[in-house]
C-alpha atoms as a PDB file:
ATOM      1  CA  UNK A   1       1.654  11.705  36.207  1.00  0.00           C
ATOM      2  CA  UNK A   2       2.494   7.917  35.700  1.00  0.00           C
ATOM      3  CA  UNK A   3       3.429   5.904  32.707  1.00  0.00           C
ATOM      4  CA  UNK A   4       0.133   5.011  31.683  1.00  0.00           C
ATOM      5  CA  UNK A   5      -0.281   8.768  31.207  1.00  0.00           C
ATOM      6  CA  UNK A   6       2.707   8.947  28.966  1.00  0.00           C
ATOM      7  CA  UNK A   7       2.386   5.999  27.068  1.00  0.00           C
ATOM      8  CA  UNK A   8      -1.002   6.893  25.820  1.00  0.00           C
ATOM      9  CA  UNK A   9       0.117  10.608  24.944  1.00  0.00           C
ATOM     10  CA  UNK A  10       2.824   8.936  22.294  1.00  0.00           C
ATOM     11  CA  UNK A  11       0.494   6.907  21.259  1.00  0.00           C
ATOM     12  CA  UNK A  12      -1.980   9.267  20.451  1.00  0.00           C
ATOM     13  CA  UNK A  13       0.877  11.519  18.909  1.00  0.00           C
ATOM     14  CA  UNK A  14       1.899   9.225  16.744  1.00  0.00           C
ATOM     15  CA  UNK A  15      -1.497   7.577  15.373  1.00  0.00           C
ATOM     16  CA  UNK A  16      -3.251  11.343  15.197  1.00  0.00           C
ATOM     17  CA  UNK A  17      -6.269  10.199  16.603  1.00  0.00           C
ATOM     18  CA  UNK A  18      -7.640   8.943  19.599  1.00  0.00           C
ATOM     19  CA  UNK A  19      -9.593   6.084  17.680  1.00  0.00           C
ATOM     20  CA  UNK A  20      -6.758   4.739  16.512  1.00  0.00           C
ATOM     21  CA  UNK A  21      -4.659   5.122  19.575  1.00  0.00           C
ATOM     22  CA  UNK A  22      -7.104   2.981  21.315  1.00  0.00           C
ATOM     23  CA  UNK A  23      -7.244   0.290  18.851  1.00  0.00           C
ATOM     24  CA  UNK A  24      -3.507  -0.054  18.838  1.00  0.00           C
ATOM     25  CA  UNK A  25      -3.294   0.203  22.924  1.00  0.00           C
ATOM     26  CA  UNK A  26      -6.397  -2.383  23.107  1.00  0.00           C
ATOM     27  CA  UNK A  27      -8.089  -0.488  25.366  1.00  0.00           C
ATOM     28  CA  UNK A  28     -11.512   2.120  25.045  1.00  0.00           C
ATOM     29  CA  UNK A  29     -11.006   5.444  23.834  1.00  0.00           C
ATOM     30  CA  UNK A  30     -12.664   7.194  26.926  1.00  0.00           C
ATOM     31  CA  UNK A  31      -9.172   5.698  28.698  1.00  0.00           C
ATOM     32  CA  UNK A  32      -7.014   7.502  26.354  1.00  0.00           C
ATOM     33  CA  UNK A  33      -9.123  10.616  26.441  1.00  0.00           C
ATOM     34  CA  UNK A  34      -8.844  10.841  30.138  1.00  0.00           C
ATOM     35  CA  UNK A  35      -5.730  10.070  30.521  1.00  0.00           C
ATOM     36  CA  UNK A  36      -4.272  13.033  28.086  1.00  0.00           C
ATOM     37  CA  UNK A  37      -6.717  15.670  29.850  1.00  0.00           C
ATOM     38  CA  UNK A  38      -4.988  14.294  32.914  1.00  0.00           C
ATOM     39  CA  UNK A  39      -1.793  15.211  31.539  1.00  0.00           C
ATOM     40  CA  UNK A  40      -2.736  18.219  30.161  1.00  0.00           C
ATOM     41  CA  UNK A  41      -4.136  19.258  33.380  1.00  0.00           C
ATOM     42  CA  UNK A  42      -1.038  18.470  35.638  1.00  0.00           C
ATOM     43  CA  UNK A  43       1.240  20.116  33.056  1.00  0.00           C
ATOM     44  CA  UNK A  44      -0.890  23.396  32.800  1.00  0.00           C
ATOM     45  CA  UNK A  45      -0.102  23.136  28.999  1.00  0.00           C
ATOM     46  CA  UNK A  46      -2.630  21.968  26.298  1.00  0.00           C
ATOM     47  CA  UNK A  47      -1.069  19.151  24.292  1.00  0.00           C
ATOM     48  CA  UNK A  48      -3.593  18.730  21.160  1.00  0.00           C
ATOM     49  CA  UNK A  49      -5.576  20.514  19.201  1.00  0.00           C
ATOM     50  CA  UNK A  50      -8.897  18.408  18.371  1.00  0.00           C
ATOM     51  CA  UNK A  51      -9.973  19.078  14.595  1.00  0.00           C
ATOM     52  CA  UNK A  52     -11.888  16.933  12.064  1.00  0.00           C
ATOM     53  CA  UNK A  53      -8.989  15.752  11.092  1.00  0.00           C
ATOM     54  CA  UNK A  54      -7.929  14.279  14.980  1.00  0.00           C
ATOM     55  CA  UNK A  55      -5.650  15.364  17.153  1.00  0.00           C
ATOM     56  CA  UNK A  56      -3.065  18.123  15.937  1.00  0.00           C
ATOM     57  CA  UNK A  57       0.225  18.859  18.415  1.00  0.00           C
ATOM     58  CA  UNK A  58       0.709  22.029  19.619  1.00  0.00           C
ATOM     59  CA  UNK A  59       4.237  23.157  19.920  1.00  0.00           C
ATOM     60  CA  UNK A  60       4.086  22.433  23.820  1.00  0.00           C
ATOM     61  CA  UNK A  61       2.987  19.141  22.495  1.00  0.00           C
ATOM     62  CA  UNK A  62       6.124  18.588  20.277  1.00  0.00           C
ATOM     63  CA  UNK A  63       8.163  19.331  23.292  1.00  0.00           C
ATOM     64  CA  UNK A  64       6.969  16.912  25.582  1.00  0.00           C
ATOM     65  CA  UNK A  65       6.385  14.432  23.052  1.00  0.00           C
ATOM     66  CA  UNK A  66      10.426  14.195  22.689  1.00  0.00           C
ATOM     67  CA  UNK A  67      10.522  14.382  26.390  1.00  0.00           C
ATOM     68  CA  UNK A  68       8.103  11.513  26.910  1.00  0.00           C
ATOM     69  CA  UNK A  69       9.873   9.415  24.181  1.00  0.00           C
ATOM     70  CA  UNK A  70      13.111   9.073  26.489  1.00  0.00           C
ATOM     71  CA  UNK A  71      11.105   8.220  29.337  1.00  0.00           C
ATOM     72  CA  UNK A  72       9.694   5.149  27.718  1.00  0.00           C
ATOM     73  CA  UNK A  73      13.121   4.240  26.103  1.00  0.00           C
ATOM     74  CA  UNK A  74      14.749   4.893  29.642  1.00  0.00           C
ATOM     75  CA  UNK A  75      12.043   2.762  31.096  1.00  0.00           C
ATOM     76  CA  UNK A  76      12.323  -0.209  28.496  1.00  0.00           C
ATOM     77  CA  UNK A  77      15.987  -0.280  28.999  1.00  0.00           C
ATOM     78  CA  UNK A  78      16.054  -0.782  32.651  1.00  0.00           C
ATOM     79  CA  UNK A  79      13.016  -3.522  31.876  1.00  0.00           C
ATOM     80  CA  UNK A  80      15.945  -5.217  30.029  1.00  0.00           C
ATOM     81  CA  UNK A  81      18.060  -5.262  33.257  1.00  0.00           C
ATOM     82  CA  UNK A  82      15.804  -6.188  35.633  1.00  0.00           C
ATOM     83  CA  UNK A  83      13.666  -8.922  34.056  1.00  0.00           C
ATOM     84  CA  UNK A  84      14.005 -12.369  34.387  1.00  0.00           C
ATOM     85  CA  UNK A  85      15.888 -13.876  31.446  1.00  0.00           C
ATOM     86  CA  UNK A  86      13.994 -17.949  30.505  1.00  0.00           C
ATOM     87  CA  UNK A  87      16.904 -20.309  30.863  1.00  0.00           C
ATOM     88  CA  UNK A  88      13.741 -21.950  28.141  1.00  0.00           C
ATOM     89  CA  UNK A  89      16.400 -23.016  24.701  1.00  0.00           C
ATOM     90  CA  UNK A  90      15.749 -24.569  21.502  1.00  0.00           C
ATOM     91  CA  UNK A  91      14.946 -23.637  17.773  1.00  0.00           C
ATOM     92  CA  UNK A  92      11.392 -22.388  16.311  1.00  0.00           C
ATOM     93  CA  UNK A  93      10.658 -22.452  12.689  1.00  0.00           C
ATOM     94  CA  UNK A  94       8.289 -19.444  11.966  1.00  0.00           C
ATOM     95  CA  UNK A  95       6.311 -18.563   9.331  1.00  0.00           C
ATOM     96  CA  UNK A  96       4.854 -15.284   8.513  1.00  0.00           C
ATOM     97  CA  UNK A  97       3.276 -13.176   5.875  1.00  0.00           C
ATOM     98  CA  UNK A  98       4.766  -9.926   4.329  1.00  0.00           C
ATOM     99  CA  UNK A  99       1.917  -7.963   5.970  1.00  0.00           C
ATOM    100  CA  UNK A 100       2.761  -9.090   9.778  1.00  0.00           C
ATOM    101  CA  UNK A 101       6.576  -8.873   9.244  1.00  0.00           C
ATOM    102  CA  UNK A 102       6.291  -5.329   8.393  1.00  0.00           C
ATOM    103  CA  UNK A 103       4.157  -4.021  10.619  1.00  0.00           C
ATOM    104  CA  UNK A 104       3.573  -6.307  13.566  1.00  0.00           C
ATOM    105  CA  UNK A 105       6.546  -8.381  14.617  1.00  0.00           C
ATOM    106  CA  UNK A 106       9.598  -6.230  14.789  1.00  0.00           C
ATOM    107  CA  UNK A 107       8.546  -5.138  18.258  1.00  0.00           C
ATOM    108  CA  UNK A 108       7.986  -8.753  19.332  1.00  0.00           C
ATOM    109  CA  UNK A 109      10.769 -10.483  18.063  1.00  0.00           C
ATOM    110  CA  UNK A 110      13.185  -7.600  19.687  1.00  0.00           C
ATOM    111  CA  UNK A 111      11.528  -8.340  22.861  1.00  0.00           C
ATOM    112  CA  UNK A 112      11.340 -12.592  22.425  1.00  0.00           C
ATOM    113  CA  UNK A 113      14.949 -12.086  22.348  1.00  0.00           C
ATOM    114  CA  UNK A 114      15.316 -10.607  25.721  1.00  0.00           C
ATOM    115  CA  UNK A 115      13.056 -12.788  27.338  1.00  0.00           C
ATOM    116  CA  UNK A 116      14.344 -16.515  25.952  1.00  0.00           C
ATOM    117  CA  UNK A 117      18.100 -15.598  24.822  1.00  0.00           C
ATOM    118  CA  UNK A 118      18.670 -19.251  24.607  1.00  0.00           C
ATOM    119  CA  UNK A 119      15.679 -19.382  22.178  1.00  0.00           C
ATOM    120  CA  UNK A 120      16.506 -19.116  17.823  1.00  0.00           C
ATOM    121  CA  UNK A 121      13.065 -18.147  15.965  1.00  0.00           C
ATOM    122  CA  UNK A 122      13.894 -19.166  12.322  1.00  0.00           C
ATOM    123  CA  UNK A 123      11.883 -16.722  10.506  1.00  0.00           C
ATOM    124  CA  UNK A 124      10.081 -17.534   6.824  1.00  0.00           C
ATOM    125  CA  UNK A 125       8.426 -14.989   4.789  1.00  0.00           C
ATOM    126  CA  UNK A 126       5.569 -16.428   2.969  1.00  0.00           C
ATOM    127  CA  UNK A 127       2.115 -16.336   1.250  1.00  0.00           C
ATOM    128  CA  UNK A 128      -1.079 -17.513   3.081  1.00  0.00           C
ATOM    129  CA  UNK A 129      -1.095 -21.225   1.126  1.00  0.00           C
ATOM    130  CA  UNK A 130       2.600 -21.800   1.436  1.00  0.00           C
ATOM    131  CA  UNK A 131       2.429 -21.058   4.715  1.00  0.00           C
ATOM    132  CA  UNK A 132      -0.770 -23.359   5.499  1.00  0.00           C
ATOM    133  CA  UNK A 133       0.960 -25.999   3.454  1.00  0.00           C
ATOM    134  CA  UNK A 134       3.992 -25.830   5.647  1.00  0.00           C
ATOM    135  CA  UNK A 135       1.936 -26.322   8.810  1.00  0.00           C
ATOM    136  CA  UNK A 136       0.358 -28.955   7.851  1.00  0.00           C
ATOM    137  CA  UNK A 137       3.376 -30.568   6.562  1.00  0.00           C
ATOM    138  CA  UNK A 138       5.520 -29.842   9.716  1.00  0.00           C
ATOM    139  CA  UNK A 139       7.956 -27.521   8.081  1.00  0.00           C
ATOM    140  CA  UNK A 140       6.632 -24.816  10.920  1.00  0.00           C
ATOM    141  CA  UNK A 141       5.868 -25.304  14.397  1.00  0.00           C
ATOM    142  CA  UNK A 142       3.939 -22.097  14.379  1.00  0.00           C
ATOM    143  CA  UNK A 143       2.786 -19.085  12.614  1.00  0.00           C
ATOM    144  CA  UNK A 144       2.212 -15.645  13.305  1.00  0.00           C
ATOM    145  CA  UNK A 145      -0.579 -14.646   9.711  1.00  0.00           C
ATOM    146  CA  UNK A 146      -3.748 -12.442   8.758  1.00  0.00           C
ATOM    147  CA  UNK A 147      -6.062 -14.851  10.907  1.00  0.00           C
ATOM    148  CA  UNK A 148      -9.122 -13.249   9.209  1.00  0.00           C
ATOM    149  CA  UNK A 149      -7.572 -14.529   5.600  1.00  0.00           C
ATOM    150  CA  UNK A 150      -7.683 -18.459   6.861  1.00  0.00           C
ATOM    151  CA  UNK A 151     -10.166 -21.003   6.799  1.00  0.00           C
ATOM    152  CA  UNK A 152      -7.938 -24.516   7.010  1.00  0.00           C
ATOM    153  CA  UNK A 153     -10.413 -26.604   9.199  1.00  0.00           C
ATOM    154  CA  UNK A 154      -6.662 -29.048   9.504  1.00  0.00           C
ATOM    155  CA  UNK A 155      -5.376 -25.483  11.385  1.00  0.00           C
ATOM    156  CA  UNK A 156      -6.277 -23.775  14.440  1.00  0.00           C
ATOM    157  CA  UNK A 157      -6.228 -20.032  14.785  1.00  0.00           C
ATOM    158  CA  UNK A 158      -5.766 -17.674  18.141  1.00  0.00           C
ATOM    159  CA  UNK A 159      -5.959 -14.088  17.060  1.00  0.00           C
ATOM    160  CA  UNK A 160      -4.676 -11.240  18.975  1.00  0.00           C
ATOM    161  CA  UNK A 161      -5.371  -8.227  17.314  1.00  0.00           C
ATOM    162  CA  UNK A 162      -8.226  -6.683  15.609  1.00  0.00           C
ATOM    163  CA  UNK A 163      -7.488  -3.788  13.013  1.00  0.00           C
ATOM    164  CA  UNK A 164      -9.711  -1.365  11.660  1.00  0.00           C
ATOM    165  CA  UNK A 165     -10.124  -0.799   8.676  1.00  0.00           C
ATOM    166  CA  UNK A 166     -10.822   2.967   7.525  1.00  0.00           C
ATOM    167  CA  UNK A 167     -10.459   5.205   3.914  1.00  0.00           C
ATOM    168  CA  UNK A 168      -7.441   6.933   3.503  1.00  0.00           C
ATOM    169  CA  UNK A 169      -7.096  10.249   1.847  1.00  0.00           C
ATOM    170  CA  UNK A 170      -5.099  13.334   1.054  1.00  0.00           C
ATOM    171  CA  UNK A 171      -5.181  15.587   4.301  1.00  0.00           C
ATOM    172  CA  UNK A 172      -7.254  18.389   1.897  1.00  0.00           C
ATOM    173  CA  UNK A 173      -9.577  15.729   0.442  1.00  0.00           C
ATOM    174  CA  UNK A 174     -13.664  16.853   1.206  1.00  0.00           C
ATOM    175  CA  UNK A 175     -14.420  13.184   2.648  1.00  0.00           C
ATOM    176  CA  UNK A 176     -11.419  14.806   5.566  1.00  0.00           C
ATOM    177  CA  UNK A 177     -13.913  17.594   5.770  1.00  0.00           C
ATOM    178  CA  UNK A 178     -17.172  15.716   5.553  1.00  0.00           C
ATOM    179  CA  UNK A 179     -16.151  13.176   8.578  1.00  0.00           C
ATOM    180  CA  UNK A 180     -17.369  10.250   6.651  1.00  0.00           C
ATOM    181  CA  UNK A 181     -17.745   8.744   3.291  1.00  0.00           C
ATOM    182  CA  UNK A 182     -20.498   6.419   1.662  1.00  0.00           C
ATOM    183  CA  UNK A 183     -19.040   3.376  -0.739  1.00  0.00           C
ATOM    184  CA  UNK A 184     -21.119   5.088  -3.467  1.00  0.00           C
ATOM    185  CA  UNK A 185     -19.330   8.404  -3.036  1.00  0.00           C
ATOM    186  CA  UNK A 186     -15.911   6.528  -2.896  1.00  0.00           C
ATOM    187  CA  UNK A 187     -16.338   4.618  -6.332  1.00  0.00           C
ATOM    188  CA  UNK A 188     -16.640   7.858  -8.279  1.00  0.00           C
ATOM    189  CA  UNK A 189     -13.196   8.238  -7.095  1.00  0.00           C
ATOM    190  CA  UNK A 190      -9.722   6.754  -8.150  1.00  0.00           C
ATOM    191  CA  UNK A 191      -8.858   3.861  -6.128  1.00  0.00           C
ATOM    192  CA  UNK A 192      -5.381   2.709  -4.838  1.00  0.00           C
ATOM    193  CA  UNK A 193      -5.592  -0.730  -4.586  1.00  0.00           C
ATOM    194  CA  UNK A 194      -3.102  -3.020  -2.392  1.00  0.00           C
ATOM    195  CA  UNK A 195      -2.594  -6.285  -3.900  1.00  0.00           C
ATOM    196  CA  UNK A 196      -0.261  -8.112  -0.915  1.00  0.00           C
ATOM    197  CA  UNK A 197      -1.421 -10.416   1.222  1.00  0.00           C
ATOM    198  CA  UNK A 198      -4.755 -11.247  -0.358  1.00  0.00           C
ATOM    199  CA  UNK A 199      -5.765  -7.223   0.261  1.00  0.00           C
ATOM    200  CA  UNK A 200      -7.156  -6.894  -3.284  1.00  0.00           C
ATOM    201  CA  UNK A 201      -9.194 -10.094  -2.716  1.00  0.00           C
ATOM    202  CA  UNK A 202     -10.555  -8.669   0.727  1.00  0.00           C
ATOM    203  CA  UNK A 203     -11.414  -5.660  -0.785  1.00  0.00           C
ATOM    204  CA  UNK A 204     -13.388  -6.698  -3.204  1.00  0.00           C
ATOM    205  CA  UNK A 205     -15.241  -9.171  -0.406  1.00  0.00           C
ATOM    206  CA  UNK A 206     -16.490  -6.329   1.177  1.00  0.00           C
ATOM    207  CA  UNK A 207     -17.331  -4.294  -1.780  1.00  0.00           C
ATOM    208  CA  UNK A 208     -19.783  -7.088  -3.173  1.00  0.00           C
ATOM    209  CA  UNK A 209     -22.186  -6.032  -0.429  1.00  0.00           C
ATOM    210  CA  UNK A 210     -22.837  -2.932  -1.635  1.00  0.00           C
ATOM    211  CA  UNK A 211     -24.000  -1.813  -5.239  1.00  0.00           C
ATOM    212  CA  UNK A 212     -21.092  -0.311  -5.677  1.00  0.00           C
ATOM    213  CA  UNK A 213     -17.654  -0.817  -7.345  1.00  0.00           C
ATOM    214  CA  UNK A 214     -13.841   0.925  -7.038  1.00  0.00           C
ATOM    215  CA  UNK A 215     -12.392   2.378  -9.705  1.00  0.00           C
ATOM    216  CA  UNK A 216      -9.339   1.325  -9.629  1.00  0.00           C
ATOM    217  CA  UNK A 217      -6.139   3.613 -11.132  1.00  0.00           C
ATOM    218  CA  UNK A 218      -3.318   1.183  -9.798  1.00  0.00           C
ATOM    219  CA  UNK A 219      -2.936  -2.222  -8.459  1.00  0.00           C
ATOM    220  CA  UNK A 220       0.227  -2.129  -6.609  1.00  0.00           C
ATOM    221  CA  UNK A 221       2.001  -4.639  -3.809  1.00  0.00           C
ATOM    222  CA  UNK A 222       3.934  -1.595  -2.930  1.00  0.00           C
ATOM    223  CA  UNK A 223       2.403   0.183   0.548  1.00  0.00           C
ATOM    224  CA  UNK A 224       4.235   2.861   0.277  1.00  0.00           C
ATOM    225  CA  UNK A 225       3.401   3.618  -3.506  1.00  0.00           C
ATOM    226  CA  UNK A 226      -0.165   3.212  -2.001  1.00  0.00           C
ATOM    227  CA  UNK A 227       0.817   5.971   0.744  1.00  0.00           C
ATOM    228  CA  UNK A 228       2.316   8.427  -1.451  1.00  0.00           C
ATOM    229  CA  UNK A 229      -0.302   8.180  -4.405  1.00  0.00           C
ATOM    230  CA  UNK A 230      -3.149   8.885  -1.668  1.00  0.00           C
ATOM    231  CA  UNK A 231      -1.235  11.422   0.359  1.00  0.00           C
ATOM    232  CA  UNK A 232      -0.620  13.321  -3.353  1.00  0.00           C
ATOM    233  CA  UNK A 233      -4.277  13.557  -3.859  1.00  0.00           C
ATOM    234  CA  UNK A 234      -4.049  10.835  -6.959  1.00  0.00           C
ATOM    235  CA  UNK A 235      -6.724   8.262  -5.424  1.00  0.00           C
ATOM    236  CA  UNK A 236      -7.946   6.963  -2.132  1.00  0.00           C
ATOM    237  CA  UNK A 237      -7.790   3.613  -0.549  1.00  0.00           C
ATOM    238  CA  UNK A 238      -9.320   1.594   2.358  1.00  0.00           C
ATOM    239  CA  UNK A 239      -6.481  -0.162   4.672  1.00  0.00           C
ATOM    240  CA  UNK A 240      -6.274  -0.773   8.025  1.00  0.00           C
ATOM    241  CA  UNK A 241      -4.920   1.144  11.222  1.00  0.00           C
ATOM    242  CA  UNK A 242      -1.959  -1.086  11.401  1.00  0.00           C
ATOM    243  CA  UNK A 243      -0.374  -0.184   8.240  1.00  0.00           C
ATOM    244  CA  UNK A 244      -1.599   3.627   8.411  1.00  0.00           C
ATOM    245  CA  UNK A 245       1.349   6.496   8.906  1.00  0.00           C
ATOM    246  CA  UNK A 246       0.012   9.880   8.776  1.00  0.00           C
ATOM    247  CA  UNK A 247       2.882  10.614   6.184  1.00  0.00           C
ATOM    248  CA  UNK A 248       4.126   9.921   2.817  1.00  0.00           C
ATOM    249  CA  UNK A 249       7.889   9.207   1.975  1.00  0.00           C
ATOM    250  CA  UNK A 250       7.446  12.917   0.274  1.00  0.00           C
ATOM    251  CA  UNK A 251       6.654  14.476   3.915  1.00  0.00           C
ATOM    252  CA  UNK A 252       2.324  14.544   2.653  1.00  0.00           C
ATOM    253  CA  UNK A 253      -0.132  14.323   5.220  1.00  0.00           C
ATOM    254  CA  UNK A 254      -2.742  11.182   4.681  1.00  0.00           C
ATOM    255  CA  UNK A 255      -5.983  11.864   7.029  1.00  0.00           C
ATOM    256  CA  UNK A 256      -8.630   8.704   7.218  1.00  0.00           C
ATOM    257  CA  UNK A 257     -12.460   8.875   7.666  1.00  0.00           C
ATOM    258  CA  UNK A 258     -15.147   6.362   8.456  1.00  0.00           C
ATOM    259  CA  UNK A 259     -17.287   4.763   6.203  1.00  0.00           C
ATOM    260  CA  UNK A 260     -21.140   4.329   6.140  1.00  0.00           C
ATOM    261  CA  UNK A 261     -20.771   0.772   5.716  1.00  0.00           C
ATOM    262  CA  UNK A 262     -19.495  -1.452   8.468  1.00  0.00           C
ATOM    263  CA  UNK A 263     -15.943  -3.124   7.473  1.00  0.00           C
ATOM    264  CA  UNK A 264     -14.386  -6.465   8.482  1.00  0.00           C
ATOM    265  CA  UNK A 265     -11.247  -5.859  10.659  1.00  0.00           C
ATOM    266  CA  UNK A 266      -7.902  -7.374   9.991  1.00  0.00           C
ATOM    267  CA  UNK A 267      -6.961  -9.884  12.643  1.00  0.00           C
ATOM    268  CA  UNK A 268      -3.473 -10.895  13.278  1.00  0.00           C
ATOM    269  CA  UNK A 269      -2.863 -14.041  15.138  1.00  0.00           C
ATOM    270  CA  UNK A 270      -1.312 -17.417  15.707  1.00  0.00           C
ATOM    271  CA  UNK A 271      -2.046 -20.230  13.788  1.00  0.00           C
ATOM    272  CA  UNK A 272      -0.513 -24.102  13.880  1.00  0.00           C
ATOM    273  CA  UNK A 273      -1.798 -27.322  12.878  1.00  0.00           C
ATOM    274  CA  UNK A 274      -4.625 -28.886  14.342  1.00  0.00           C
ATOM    275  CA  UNK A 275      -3.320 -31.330  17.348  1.00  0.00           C
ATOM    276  CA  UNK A 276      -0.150 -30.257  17.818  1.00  0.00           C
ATOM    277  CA  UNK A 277       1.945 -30.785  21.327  1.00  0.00           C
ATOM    278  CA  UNK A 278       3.685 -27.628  21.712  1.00  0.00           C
ATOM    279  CA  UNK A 279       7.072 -28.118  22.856  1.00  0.00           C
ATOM    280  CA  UNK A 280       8.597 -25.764  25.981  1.00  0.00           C
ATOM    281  CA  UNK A 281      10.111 -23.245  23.354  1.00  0.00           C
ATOM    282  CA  UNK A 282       6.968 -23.080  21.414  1.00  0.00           C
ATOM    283  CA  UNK A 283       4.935 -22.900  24.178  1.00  0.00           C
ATOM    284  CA  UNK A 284       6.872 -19.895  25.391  1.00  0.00           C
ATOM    285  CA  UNK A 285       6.701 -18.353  22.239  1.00  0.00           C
ATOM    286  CA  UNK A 286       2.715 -18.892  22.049  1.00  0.00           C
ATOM    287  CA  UNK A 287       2.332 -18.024  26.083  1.00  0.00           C
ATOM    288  CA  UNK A 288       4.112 -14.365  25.369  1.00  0.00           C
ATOM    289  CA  UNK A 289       1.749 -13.558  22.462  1.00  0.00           C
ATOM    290  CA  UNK A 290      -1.196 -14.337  24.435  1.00  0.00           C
ATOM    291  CA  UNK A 291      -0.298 -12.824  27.773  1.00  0.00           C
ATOM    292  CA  UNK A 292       0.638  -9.602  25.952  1.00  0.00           C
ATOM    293  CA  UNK A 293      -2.084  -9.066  24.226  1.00  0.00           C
ATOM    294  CA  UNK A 294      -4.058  -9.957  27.639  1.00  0.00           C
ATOM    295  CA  UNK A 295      -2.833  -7.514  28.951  1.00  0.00           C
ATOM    296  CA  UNK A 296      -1.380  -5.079  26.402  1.00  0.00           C
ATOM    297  CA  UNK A 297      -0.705  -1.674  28.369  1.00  0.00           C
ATOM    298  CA  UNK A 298       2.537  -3.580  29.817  1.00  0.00           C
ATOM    299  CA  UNK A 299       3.282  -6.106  27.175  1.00  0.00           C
ATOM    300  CA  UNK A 300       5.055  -8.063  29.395  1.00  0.00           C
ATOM    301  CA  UNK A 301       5.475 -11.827  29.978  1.00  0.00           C
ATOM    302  CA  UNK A 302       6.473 -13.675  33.060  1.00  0.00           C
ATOM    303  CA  UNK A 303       9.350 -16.418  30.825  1.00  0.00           C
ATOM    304  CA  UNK A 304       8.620 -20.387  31.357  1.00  0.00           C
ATOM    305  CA  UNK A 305      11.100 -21.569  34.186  1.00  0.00           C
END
């Protein structure tokens, strides 16, 4: 048993399936696969149930679940001992979108602050064209934004993640059953649609290829309206893995399925204007984004001297 073997059992607990565990670890799902049979092998104990809907915990699955949780947290903790602190200083104005704020740099900016303690990140929540026009204009040095919502050619783009993009449903909803859902069976049902951060514009992108149309109940900017509605049984929507909780606020299970027809991902990523000299704090900032996302299963980042 090693770390790799734990990390990839909470991440599978926590996402419900190994699909999505492997999208959010970067890595294939055959490695997460192995690695919990591993586990379940050395511990003599089976950890998950594999249904239709994913992968349920047993109750010996609970148990170590908790158990592998203060591992990791042990292990993180004595990361922030040990690891060389970046004597790197200076302020970085940030922008961001509501979308990537939420659900993507939390984690990051925790762990920036370890790594460059002598480094501010001045953080600004905006939209995609405030945001653009700030780059351009020299209000940000950098921003961290839906990469697969921008098309400046005055802006250059890294992205770093790539998120699916699957229905969600009630847990008891037939699609759950069925495995899979066509566009033409999901327009005869009430839709849920997202407005923030350009998703009601994407969606309908990706509808236009089909002959089909949703039927939209509710246009919200509210995920978690979005959440419960679904998990309630009220309508169904298409979002992607990195927004997805298997539970409402009410305690309702939400189960997704795969669709007939292919869907663009959601990329997250860097963007700055075109030309740009990074300075040393920026370049820190854009050196630990790449190198963890290089190499993800450690997200760690050797600081700029």
């Amino acid at each position: 048993m090693n770390f790799r073997h734990l990390k990839f059992f909470v991440a599978t607990a926590e996402a419900g399936q190994v699909s999505r565990a492997a999208s959010q670890l970067n890595i294939s799902q055959s490695a997460v696969t192995s690695a919990v049979k591993e586990l379940e092998t050395e511990l003599g104990a089976q950890l998950f149930v594999r249904s239709a809907h994913g992968m349920d915990m047993t109750e010996a699955g609970r148990e170590f679940l908790a158990s592998s949780r203060e591992i990791l947290e042990k292990l993180e903790e004595a990361k922030k001992v040990t690891q060389k602190r970046s004597p790197v200083k200076g302020v970085i104005h940030v922008a961001a979108t509501y979308t990537v704020i939420g659900y993507f740099l939390p984690y990051h900016l925790d762990r920036l602050a370890q790594l460059f303690p002598n480094l501010e990140i001045r953080l600004s929540e905006l939209n995609r064209e405030s945001i653009e026009e700030g780059l351009l204009a020299n209000r940000f040095d950098i921003a961290v934004v839906l990469t697969s919502n921008l098309s400046n050619p005055e802006l250059e783009t890294e992205t770093l993640l790539r998120s699916t993009r699957r229905l969600w449903t009630a847990n008891t909803h037939k699609f759950i059953r069925q495995g899979r859902a066509t566009f033409e069976e999901i327009s005869a049902e009430d839709y849920i649609m997202l407005t923030v951060d350009e998703a009601a514009h994407t969606t309908m992108k990706y509808w236009s290829l089909s002959n089909h149309q949703p039927r939209v109940k509710l246009r919200t900017s509210s995920v978690e309206a979005v959440r419960s509605m679904v998990a309630n049984g009220q309508g169904v929507t298409i979002l992607s893995d990195m927004v997805y909780r298997p539970w409402s606020l009410e305690g309702k299970r939400i189960g997704t399925v795969p669709t007939e027809q292919e869907i663009p991902s959601m990329d997250v990523g860097l963007a700055w204007r075109k030309g740009t000299e990074f300075s040393p704090a920026v370049a820190s900032l854009h050196d630990y984004f790449k190198q963890s996302f290089v190499a993800p299963q450690s997200h760690l980042v050797t600081p700029r001297a």
